[in-house]
C-alpha atoms as a PDB file:
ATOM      1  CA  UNK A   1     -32.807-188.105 -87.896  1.00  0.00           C
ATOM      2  CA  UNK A   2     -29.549-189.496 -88.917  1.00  0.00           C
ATOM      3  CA  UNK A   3     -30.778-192.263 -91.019  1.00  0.00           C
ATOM      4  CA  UNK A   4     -33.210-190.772 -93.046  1.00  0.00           C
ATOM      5  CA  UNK A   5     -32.226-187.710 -95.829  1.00  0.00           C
ATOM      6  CA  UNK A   6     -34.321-186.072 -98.523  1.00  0.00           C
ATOM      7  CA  UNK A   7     -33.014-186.759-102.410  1.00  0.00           C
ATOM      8  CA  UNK A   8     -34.388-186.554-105.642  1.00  0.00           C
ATOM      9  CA  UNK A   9     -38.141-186.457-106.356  1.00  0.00           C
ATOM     10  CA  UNK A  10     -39.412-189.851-108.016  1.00  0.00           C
ATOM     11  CA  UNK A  11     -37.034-192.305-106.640  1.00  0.00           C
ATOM     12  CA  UNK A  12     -39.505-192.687-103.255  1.00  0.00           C
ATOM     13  CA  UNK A  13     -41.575-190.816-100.855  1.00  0.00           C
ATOM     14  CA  UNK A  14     -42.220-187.066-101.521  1.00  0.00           C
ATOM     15  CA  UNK A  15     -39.971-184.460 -99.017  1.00  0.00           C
ATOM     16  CA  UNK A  16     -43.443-183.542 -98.456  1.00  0.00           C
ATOM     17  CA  UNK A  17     -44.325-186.075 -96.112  1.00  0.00           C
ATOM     18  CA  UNK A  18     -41.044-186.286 -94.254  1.00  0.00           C
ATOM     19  CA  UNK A  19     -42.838-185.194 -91.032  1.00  0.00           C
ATOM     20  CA  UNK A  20     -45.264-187.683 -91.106  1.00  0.00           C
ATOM     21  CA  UNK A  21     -42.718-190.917 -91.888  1.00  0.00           C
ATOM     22  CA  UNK A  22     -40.490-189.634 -88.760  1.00  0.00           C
ATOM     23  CA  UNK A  23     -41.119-192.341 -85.678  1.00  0.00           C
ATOM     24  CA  UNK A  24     -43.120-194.948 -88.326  1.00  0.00           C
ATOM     25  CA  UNK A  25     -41.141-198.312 -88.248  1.00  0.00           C
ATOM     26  CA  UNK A  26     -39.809-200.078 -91.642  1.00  0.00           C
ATOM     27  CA  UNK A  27     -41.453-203.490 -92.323  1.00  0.00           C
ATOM     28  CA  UNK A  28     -38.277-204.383 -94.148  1.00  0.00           C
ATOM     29  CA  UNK A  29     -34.764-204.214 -93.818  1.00  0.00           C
ATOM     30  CA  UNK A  30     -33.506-200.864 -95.533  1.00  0.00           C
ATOM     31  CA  UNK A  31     -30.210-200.817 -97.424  1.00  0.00           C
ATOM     32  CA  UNK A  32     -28.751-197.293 -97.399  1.00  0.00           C
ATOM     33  CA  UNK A  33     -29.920-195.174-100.296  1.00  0.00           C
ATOM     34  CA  UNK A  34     -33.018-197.378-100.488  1.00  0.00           C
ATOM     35  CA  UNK A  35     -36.169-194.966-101.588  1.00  0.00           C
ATOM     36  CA  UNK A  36     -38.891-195.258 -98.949  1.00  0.00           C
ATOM     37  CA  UNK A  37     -42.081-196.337-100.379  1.00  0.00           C
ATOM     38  CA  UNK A  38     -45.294-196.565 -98.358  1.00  0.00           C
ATOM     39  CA  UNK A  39     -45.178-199.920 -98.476  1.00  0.00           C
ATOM     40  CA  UNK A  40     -42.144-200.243 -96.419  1.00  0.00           C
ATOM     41  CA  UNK A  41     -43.417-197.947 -93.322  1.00  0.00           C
ATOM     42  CA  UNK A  42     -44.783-200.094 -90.200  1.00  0.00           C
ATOM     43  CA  UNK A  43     -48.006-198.090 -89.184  1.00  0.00           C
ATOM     44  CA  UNK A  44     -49.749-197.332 -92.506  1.00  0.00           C
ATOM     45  CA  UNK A  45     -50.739-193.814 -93.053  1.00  0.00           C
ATOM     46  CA  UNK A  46     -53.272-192.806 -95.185  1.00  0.00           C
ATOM     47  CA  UNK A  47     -51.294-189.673 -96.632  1.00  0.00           C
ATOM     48  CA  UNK A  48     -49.894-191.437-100.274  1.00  0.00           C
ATOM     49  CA  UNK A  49     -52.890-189.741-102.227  1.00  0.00           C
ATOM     50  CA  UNK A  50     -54.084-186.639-100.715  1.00  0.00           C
ATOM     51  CA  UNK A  51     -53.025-184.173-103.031  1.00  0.00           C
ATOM     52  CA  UNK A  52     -54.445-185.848-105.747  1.00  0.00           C
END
């Protein structure tokens, strides 16, 4: 859990969902800093929208 942190809200994923990303794989090569998008997490979960 060294590589992964939780900063401010509307740069990438919500905190929310930092259970769910833990043990997905990037598709892309992340710089450090880079917000996570859905987009960039290996085994697509459908947890973007639920709250909506």
């Amino acid at each position: 859990m060294d590589n992964i942190r939780v900063i401010r809200l509307g740069y990438g994923l919500e905190s929310k969902y930092y259970d769910e990303v833990i043990g997905q794989r990037a598709l892309v090569d992340l710089e450090k800093g880079t917000p996570l998008k859905m987009e960039m997490i290996g085994r697509l979960i459908n947890f973007a929208y639920k709250d909506v």
